[in-house]
N, C-alpha and C. Protein backbone atom coordinates (compact mmCIF):
# COMPACT_ATOMS: atom_id res chain seq x y z
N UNK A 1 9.32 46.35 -45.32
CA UNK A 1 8.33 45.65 -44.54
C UNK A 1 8.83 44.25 -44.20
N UNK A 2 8.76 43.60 -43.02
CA UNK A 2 8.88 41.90 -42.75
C UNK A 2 8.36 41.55 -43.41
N UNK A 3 9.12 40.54 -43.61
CA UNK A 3 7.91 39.43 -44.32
C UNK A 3 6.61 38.72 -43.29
N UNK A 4 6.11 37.85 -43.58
CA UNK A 4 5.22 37.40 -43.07
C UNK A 4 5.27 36.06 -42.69
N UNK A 5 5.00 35.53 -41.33
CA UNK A 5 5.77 34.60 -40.90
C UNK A 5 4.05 33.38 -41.44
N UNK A 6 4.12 32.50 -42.00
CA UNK A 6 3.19 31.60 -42.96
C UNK A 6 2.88 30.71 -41.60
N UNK A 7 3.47 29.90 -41.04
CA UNK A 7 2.97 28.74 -40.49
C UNK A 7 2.80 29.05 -38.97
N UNK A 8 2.13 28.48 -38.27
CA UNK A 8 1.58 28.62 -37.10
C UNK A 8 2.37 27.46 -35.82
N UNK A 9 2.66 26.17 -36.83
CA UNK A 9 3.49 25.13 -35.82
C UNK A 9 4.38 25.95 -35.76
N UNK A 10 5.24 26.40 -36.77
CA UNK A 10 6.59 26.91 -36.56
C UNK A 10 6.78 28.32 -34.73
N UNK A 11 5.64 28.52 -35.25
CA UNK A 11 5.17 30.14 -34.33
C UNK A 11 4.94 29.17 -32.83
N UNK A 12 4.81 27.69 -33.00
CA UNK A 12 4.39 27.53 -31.36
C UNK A 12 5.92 26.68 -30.80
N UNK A 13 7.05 26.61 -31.62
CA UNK A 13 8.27 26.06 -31.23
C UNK A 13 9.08 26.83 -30.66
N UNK A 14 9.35 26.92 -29.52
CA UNK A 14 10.64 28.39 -28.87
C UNK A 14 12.00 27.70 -29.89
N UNK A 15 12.69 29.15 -29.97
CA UNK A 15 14.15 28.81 -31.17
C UNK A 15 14.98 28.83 -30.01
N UNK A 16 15.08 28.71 -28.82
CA UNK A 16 16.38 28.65 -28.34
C UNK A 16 15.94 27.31 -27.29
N UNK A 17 14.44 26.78 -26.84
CA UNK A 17 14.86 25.91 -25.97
C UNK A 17 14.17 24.54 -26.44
N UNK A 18 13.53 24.85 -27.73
CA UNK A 18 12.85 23.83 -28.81
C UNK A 18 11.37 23.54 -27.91
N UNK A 19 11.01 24.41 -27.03
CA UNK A 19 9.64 24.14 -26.59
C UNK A 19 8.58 23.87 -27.45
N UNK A 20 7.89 23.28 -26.92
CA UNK A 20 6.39 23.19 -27.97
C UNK A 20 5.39 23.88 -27.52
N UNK A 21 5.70 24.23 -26.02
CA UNK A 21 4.36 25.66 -25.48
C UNK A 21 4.68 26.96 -25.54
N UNK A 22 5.12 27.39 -26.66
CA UNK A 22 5.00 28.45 -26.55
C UNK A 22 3.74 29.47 -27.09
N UNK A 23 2.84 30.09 -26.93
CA UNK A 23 1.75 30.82 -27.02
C UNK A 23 1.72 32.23 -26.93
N UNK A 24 0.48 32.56 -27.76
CA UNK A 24 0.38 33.96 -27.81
C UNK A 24 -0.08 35.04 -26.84
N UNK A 25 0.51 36.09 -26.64
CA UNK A 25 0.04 37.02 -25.40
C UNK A 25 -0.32 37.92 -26.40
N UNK A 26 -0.02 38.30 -26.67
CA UNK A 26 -0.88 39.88 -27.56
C UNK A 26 -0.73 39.63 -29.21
N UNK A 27 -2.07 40.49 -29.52
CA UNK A 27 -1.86 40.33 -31.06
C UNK A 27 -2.62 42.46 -31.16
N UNK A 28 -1.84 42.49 -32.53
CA UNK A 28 -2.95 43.95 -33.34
C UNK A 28 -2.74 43.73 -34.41
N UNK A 29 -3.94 44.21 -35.07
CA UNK A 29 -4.02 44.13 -36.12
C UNK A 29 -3.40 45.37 -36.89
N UNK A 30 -2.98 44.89 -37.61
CA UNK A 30 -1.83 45.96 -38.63
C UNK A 30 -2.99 46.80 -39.73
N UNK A 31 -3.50 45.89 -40.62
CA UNK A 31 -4.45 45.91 -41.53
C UNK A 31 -5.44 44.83 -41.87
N UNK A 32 -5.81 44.60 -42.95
CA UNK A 32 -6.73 43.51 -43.39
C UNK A 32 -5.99 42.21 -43.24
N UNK A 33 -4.58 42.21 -43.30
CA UNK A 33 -3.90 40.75 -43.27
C UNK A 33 -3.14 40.69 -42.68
N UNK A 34 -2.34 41.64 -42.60
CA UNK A 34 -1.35 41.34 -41.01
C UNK A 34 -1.99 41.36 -39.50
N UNK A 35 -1.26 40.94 -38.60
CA UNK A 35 -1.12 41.28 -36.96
C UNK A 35 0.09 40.96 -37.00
N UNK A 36 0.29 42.20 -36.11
CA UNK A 36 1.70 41.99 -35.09
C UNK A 36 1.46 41.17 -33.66
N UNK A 37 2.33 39.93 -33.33
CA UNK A 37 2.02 39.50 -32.04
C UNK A 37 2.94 39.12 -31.73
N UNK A 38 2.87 38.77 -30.60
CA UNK A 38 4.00 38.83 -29.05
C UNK A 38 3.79 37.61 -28.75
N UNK A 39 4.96 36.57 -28.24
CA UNK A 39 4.48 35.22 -28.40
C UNK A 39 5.53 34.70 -26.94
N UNK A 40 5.02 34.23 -26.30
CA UNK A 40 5.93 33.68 -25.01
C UNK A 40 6.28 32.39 -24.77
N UNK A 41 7.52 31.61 -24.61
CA UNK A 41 7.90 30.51 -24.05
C UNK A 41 7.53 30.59 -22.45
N UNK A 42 6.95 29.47 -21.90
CA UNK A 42 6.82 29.37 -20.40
C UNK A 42 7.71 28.74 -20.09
N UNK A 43 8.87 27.91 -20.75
CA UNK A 43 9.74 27.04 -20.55
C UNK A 43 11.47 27.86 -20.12
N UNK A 44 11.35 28.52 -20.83
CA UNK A 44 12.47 29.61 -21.07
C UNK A 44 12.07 31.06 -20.97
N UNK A 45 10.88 31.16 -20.93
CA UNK A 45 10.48 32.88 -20.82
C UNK A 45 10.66 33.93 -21.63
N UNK A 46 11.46 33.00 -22.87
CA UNK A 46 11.39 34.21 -24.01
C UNK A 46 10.59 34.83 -24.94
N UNK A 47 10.65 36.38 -24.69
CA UNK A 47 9.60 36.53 -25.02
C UNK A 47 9.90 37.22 -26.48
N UNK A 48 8.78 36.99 -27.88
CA UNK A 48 9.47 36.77 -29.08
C UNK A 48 8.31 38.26 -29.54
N UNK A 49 8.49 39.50 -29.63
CA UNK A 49 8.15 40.52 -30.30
C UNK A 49 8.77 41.46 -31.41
N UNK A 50 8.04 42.31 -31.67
CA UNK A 50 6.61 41.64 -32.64
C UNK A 50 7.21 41.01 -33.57
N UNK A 51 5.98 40.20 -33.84
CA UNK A 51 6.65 39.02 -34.98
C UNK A 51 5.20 39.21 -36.05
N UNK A 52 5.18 39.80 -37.51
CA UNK A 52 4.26 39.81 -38.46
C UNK A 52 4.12 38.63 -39.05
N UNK A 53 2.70 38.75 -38.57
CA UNK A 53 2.25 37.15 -39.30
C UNK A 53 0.01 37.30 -40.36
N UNK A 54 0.05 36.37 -40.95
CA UNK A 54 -1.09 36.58 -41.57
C UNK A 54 -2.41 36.33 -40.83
N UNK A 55 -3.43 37.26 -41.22
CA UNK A 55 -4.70 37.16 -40.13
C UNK A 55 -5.13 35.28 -39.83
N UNK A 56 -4.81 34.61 -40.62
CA UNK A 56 -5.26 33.37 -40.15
C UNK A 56 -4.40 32.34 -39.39
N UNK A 57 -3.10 32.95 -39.88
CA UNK A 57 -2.37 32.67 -38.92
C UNK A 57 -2.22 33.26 -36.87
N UNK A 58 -2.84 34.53 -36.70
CA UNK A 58 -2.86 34.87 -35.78
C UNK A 58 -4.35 33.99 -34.69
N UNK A 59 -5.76 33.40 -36.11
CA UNK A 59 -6.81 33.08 -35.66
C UNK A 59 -6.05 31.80 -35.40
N UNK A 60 -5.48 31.05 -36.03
CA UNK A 60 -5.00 29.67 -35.44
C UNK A 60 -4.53 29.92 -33.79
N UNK A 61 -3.49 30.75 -34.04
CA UNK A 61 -2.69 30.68 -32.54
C UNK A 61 -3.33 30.84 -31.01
N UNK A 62 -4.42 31.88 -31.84
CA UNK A 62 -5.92 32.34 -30.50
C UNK A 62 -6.29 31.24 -30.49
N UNK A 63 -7.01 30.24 -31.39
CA UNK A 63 -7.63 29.27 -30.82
C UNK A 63 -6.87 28.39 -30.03
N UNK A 64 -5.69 27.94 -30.81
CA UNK A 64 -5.02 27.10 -29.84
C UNK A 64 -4.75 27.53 -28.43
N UNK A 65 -4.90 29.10 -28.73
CA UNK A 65 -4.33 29.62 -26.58
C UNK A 65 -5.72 29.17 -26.42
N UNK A 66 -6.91 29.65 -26.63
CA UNK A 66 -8.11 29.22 -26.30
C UNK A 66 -8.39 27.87 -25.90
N UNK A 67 -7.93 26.70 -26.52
CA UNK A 67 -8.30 25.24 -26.74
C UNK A 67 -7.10 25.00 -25.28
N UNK A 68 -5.67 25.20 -25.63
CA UNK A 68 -5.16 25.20 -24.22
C UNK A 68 -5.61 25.06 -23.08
N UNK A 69 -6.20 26.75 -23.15
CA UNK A 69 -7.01 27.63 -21.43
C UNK A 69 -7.84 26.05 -21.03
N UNK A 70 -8.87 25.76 -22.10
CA UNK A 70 -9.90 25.32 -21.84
C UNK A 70 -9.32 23.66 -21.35
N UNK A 71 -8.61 23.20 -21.96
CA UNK A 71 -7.96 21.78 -21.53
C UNK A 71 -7.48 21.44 -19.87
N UNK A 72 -6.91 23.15 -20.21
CA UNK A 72 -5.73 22.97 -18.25
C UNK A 72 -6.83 23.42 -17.12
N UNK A 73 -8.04 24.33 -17.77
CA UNK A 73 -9.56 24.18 -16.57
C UNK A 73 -10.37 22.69 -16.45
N UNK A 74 -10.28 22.26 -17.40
CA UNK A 74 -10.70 20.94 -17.27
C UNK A 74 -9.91 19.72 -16.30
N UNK A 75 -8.91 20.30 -16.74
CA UNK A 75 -7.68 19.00 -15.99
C UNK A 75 -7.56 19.81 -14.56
N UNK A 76 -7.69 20.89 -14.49
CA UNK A 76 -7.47 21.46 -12.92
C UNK A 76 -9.08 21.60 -12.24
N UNK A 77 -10.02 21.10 -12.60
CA UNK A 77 -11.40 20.96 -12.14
C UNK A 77 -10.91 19.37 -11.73
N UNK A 78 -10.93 18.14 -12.49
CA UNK A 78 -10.27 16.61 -12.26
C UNK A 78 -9.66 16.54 -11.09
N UNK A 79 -8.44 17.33 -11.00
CA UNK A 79 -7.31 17.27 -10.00
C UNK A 79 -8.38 17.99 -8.42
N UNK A 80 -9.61 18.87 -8.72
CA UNK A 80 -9.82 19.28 -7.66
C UNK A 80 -10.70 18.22 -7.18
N UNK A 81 -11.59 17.55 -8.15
CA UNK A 81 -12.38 17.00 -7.64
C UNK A 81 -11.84 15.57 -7.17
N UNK A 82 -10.45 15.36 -7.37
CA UNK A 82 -9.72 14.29 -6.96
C UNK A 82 -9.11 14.24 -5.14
N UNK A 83 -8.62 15.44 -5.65
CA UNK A 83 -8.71 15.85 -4.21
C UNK A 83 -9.44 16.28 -3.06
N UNK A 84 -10.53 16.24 -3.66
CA UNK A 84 -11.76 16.65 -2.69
C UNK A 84 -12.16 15.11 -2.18
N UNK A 85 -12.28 14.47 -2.90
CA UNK A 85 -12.64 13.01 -2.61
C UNK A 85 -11.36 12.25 -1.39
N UNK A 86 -10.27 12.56 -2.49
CA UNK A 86 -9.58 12.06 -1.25
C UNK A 86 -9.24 12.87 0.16
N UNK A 87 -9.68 13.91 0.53
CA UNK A 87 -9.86 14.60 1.77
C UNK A 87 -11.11 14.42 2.82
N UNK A 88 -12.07 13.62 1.96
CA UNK A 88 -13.17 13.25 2.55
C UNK A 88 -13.00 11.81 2.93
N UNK A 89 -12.83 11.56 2.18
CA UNK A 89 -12.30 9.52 2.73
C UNK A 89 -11.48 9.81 3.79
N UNK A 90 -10.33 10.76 3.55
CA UNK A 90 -9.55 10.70 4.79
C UNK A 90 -10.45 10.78 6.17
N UNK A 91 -10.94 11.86 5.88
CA UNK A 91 -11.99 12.79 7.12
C UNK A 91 -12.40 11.69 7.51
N UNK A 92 -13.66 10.98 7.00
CA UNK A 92 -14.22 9.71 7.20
C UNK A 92 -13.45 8.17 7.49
N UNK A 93 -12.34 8.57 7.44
CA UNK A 93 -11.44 6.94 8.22
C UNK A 93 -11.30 7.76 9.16
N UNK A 94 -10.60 8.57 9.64
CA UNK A 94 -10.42 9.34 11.17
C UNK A 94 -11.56 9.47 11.53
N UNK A 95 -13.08 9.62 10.95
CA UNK A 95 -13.55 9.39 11.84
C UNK A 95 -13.96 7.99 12.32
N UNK A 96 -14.22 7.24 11.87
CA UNK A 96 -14.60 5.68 12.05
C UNK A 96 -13.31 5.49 12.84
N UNK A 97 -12.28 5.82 12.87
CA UNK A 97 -11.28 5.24 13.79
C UNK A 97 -11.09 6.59 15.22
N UNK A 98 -12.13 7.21 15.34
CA UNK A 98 -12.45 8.11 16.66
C UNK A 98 -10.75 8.56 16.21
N UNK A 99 -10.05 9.29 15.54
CA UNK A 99 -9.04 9.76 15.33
C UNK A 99 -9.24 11.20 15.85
N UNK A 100 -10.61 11.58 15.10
CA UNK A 100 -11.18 13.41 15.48
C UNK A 100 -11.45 13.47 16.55
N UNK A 101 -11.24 14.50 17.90
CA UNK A 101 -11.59 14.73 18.75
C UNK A 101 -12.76 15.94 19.22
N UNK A 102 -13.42 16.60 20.04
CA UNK A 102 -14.03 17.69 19.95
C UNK A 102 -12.95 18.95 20.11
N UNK A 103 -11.65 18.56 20.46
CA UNK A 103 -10.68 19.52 20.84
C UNK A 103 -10.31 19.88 19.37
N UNK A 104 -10.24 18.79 18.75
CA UNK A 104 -9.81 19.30 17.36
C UNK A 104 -10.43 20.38 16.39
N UNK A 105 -11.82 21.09 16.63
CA UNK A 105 -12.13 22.13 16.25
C UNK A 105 -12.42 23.11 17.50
């Protein structure tokens, strides 16, 4: 049997390009304490299967993909509503400077 891989920082470092994002794509559960899971670098694309690790170790790694997801919707909601603003200011100096025409739609 593998052993059982203990720590969870170690599980989010890629070994060949020293990334720090690397995250989990699949997990199963083996039994009461293992999962087998599949773990991906986005930096390098390597992809690290299966790797046996302990059930709380697999709940860490979910949350962190979880806490991730939820950070980069937040920061990509920011960036939209940044850009929404600045597409409207634009709109609104072209128009105050009669830039828009009726030909233009």
């Amino acid at each position: 049997m593998e052993p059982l891989v203990k720590k969870s920082q170690d599980l989010q470092v890629c070994p060949v390009c020293k990334s720090s994002l690397v995250y989990l794509v699949e997990k199963k559960q083996i039994n009461d304490i293992e999962w087998k899971i599949s773990l991906l670098c986005p930096n390098c694309f390597l992809l690290q299967e299966p790797i046996m690790v302990h059930r709380e170790t697999a709940r860490k790694l979910s949350k962190n993909a979880r806490v991730g997801r939820e950070n980069l919707a937040k920061v990509l909601a920011q960036m939209e509503k940044m850009n929404m603003e600045e597409e409207a200011e634009k709109m609104i100096s072209a128009l105050n400077k009669d830039h828009i025409l009726p030909i233009d739609f």
